[in-house]
PDB file of N, CA and C in Angstrom:
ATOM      1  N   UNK A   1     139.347  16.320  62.021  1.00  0.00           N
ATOM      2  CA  UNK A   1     138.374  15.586  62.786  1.00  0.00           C
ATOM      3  C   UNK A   1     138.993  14.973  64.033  1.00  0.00           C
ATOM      4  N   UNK A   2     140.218  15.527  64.273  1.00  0.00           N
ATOM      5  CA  UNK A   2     140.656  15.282  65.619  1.00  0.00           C
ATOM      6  C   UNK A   2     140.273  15.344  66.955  1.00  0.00           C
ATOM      7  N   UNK A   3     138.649  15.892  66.921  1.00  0.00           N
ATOM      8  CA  UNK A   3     138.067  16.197  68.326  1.00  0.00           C
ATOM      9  C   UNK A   3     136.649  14.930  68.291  1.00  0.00           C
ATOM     10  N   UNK A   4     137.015  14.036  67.588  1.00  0.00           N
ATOM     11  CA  UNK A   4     136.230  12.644  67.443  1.00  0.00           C
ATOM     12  C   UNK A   4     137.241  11.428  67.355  1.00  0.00           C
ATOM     13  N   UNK A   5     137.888  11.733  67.673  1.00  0.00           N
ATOM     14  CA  UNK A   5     138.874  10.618  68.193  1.00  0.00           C
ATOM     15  C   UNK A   5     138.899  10.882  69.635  1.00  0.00           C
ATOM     16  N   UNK A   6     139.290   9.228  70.264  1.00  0.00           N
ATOM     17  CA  UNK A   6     138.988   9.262  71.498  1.00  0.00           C
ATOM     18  C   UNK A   6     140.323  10.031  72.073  1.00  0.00           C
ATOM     19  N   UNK A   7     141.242   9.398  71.614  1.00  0.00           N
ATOM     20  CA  UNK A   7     142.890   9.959  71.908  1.00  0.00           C
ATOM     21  C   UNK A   7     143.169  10.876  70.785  1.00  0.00           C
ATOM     22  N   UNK A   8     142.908  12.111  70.726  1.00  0.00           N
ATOM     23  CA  UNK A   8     143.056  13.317  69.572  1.00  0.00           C
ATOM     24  C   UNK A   8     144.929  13.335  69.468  1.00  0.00           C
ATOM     25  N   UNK A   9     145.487  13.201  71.043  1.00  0.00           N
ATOM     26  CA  UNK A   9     147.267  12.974  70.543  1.00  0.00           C
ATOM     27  C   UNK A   9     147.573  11.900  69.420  1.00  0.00           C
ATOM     28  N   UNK A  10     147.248  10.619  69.456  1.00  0.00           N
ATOM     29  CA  UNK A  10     147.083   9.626  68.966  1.00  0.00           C
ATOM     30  C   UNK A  10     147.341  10.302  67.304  1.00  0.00           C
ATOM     31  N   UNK A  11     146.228  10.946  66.846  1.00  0.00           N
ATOM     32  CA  UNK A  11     145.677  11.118  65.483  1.00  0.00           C
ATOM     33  C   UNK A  11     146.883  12.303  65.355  1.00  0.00           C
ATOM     34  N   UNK A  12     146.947  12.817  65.882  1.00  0.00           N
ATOM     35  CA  UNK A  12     148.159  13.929  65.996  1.00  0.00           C
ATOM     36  C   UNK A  12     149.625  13.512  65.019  1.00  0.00           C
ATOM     37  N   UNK A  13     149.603  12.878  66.282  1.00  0.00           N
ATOM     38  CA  UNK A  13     151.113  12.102  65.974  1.00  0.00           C
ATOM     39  C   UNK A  13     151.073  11.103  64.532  1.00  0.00           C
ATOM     40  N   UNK A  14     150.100  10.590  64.574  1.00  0.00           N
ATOM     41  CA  UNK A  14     150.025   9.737  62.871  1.00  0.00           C
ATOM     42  C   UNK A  14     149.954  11.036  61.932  1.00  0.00           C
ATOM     43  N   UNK A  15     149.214  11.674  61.948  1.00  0.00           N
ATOM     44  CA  UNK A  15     149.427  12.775  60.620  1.00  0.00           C
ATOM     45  C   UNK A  15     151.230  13.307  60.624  1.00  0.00           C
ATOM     46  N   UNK A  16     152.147  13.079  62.039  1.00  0.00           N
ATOM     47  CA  UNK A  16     152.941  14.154  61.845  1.00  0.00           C
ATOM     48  C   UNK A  16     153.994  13.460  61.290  1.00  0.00           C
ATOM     49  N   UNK A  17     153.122  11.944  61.214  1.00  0.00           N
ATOM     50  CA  UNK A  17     154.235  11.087  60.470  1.00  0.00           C
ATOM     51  C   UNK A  17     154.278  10.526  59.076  1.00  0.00           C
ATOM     52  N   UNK A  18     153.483  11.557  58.645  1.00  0.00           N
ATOM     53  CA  UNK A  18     153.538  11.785  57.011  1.00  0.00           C
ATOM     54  C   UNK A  18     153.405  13.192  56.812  1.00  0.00           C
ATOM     55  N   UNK A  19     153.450  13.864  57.543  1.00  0.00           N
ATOM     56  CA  UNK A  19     154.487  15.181  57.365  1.00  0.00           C
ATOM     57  C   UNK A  19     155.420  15.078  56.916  1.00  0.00           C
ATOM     58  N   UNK A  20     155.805  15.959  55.334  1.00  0.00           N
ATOM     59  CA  UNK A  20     157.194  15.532  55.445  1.00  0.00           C
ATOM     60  C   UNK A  20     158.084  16.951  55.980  1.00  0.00           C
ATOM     61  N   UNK A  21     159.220  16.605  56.195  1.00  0.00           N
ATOM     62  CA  UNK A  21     160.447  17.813  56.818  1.00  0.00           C
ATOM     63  C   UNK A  21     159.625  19.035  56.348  1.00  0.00           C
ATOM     64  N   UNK A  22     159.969  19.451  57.542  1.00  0.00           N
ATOM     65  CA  UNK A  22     159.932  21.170  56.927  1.00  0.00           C
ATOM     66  C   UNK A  22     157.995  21.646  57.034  1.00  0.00           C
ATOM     67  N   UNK A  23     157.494  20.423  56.491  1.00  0.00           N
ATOM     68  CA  UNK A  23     156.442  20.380  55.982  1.00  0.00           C
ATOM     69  C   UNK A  23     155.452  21.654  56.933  1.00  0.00           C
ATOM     70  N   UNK A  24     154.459  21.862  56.750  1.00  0.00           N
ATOM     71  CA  UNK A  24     153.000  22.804  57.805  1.00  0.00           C
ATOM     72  C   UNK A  24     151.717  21.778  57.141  1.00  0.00           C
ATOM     73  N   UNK A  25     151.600  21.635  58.387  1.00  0.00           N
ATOM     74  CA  UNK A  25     150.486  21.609  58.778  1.00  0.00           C
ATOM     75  C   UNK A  25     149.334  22.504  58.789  1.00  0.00           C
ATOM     76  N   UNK A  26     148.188  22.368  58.406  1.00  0.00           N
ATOM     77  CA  UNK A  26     147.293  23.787  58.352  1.00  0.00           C
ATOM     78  C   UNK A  26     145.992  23.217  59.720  1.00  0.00           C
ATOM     79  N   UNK A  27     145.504  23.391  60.189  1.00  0.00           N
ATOM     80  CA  UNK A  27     144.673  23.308  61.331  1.00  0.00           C
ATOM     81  C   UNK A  27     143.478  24.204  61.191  1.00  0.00           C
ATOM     82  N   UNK A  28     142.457  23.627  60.903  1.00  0.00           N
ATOM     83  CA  UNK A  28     141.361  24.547  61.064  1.00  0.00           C
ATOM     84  C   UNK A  28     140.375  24.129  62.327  1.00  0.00           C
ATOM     85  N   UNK A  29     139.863  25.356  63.613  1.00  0.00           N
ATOM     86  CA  UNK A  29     139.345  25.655  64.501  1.00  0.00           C
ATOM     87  C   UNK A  29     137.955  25.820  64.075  1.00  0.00           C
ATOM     88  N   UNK A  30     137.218  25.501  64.803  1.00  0.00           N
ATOM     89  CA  UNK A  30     135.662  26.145  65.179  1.00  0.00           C
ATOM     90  C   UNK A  30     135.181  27.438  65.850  1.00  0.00           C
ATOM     91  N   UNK A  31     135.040  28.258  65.010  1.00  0.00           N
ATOM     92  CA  UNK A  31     134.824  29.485  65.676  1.00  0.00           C
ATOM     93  C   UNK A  31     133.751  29.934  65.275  1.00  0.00           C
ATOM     94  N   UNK A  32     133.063  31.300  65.584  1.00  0.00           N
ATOM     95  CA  UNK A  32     131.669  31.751  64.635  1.00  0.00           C
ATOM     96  C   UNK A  32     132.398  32.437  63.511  1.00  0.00           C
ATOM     97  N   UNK A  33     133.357  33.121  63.400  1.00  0.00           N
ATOM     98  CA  UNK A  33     134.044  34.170  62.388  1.00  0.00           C
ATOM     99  C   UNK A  33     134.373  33.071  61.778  1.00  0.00           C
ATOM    100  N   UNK A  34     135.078  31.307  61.925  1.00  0.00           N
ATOM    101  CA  UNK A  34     135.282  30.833  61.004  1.00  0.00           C
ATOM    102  C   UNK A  34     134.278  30.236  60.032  1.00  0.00           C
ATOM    103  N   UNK A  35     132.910  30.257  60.340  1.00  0.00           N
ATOM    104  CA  UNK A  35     131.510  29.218  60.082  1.00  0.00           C
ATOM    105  C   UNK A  35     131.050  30.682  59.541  1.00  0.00           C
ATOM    106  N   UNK A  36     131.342  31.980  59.447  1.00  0.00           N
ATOM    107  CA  UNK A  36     130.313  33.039  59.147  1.00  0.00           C
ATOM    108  C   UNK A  36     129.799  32.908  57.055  1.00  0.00           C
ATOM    109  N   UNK A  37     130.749  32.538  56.547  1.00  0.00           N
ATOM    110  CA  UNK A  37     130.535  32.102  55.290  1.00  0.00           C
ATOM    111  C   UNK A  37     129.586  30.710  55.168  1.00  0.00           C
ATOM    112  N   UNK A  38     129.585  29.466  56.085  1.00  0.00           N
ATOM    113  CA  UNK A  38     128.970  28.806  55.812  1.00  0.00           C
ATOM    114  C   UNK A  38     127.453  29.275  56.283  1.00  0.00           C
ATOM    115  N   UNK A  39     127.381  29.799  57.394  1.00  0.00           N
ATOM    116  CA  UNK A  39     126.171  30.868  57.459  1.00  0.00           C
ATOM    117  C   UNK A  39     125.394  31.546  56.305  1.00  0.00           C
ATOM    118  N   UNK A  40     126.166  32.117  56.015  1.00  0.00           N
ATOM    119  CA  UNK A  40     125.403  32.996  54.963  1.00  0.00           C
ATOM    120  C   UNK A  40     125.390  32.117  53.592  1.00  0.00           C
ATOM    121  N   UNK A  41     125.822  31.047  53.384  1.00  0.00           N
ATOM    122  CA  UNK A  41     125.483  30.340  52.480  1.00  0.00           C
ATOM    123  C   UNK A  41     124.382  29.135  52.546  1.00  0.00           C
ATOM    124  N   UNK A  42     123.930  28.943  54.089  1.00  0.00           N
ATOM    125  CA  UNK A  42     122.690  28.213  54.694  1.00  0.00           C
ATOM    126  C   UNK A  42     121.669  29.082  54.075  1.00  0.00           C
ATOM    127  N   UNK A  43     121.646  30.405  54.856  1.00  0.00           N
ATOM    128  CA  UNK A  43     121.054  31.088  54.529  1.00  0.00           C
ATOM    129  C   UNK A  43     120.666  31.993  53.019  1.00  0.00           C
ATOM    130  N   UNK A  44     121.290  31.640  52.096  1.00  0.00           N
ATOM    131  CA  UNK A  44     120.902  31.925  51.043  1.00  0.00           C
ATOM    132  C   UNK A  44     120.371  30.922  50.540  1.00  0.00           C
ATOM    133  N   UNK A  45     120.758  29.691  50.320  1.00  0.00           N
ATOM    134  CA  UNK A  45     120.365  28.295  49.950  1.00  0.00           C
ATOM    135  C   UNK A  45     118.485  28.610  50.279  1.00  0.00           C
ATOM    136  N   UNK A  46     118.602  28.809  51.969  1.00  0.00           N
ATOM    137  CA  UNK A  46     117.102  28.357  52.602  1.00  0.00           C
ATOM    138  C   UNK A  46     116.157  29.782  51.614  1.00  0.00           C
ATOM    139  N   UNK A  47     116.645  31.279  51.876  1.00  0.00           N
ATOM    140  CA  UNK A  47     115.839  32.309  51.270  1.00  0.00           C
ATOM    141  C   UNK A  47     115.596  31.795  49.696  1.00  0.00           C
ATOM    142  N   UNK A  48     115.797  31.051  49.016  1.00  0.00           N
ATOM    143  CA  UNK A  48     115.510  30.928  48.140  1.00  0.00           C
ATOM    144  C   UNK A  48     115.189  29.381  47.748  1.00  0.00           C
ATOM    145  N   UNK A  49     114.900  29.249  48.607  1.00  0.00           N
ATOM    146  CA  UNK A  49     114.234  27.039  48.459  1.00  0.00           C
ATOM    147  C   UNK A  49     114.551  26.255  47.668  1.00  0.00           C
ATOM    148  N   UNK A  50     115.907  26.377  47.587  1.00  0.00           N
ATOM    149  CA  UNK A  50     116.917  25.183  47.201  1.00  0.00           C
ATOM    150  C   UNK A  50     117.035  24.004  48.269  1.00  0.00           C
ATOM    151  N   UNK A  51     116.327  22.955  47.593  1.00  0.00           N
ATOM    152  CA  UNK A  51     116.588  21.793  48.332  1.00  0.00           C
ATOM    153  C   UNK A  51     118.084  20.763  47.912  1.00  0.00           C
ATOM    154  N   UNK A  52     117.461  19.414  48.217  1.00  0.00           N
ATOM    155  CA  UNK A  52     118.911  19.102  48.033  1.00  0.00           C
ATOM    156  C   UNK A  52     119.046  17.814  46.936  1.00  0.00           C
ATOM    157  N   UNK A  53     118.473  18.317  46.226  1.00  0.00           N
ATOM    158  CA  UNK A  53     118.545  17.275  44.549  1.00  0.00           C
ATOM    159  C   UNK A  53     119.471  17.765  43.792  1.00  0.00           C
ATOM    160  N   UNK A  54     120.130  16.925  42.919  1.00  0.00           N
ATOM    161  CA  UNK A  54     120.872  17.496  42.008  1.00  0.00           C
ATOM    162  C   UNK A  54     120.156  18.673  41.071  1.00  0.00           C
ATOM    163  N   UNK A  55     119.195  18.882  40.884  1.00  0.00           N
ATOM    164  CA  UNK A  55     118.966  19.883  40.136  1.00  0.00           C
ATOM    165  C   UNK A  55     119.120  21.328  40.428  1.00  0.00           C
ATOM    166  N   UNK A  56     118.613  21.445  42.175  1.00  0.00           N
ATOM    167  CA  UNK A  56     118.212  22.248  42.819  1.00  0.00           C
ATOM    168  C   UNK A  56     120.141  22.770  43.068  1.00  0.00           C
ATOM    169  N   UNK A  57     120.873  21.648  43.596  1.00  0.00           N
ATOM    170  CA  UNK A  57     122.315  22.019  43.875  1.00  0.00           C
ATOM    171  C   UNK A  57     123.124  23.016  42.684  1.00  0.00           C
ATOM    172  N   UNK A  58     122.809  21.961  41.667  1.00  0.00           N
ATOM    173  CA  UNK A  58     122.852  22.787  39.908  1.00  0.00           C
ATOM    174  C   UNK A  58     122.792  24.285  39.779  1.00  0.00           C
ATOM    175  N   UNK A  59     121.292  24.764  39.958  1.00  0.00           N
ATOM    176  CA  UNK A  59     120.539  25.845  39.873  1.00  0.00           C
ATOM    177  C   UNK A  59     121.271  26.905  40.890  1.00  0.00           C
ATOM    178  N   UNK A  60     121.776  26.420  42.517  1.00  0.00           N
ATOM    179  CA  UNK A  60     122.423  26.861  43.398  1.00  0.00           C
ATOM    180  C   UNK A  60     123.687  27.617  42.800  1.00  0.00           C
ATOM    181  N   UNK A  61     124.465  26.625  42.317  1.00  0.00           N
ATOM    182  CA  UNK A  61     125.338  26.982  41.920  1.00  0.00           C
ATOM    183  C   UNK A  61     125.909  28.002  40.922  1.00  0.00           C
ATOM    184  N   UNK A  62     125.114  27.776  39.887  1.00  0.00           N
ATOM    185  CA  UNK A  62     124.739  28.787  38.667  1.00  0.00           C
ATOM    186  C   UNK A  62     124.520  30.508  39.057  1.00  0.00           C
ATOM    187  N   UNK A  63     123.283  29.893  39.962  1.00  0.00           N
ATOM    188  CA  UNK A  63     123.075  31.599  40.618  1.00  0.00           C
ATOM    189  C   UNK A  63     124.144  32.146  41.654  1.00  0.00           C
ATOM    190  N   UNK A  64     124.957  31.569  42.127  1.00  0.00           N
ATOM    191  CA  UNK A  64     125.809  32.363  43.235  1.00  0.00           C
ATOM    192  C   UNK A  64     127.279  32.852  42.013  1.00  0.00           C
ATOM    193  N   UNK A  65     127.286  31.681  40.829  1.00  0.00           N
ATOM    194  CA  UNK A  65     128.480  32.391  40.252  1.00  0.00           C
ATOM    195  C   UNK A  65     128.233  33.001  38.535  1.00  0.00           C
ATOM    196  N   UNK A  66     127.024  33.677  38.851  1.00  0.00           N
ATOM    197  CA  UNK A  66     126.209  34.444  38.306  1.00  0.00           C
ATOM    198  C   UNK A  66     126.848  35.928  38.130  1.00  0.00           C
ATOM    199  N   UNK A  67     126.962  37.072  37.335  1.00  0.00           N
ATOM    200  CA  UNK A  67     127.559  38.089  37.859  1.00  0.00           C
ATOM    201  C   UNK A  67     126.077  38.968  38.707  1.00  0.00           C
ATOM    202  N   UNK A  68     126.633  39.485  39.550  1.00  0.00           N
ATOM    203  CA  UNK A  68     125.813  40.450  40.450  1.00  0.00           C
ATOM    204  C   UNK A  68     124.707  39.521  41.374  1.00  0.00           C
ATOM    205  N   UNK A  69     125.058  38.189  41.459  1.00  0.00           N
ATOM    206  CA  UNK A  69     124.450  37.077  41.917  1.00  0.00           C
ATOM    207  C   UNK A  69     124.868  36.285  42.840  1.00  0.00           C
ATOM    208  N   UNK A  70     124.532  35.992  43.914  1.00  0.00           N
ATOM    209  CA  UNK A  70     125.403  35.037  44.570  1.00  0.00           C
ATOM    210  C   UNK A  70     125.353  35.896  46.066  1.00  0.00           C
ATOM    211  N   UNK A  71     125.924  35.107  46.816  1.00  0.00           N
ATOM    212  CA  UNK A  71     126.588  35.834  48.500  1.00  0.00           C
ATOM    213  C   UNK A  71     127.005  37.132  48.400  1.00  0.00           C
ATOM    214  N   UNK A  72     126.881  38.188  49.261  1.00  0.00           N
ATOM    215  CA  UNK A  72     127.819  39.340  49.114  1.00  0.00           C
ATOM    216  C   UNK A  72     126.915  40.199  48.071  1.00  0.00           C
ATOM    217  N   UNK A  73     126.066  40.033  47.368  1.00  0.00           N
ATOM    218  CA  UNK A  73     125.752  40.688  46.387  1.00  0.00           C
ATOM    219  C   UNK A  73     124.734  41.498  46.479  1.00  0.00           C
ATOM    220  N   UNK A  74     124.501  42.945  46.232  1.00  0.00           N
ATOM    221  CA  UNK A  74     123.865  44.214  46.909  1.00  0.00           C
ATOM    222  C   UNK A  74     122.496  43.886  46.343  1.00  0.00           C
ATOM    223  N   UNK A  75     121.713  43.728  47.226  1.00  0.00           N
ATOM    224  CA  UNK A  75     120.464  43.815  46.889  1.00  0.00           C
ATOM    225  C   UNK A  75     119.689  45.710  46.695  1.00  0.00           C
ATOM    226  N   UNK A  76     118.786  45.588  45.939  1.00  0.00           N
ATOM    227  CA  UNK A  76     118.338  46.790  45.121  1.00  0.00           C
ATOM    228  C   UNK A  76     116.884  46.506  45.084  1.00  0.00           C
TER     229      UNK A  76
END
């Protein structure tokens, strides 16, 4: 969340100081190839009118780790 800080160096430099030696850092970017999974998981959520109650999240969940169910999965 470094691009909501006013001084993003600032936030930089505090994370690199609990880095420890050696340590990596992992950095994740905004891209469309990086958001393309959260895409298609909007979009399955919405094709099938899952709102946002615990029940509905529940039910979400169940069906995507479902076998032959879920994202990715060949429709017939």
């Amino acid at each position: 969340m470094l691009h909501h800080m006013r001084d993003f160096a600032e936030g930089w430099r505090a994370l690199l100081t609990v880095l420890r030696p050696g340590g990596v850092m992992h950095v994740g970017l905004y891209s469309a190839l990086a958001r393309a999974d959260i895409r298609a998981a909007r979009a399955f959520i919405a094709e099938r009118g899952y709102g946002e109650s615990a029940d509905d999240i529940r039910r979400c969940r169940q069906e995507l780790s479902a076998p032959r169910g879920g994202l990715g999965a060949a429709t017939t």
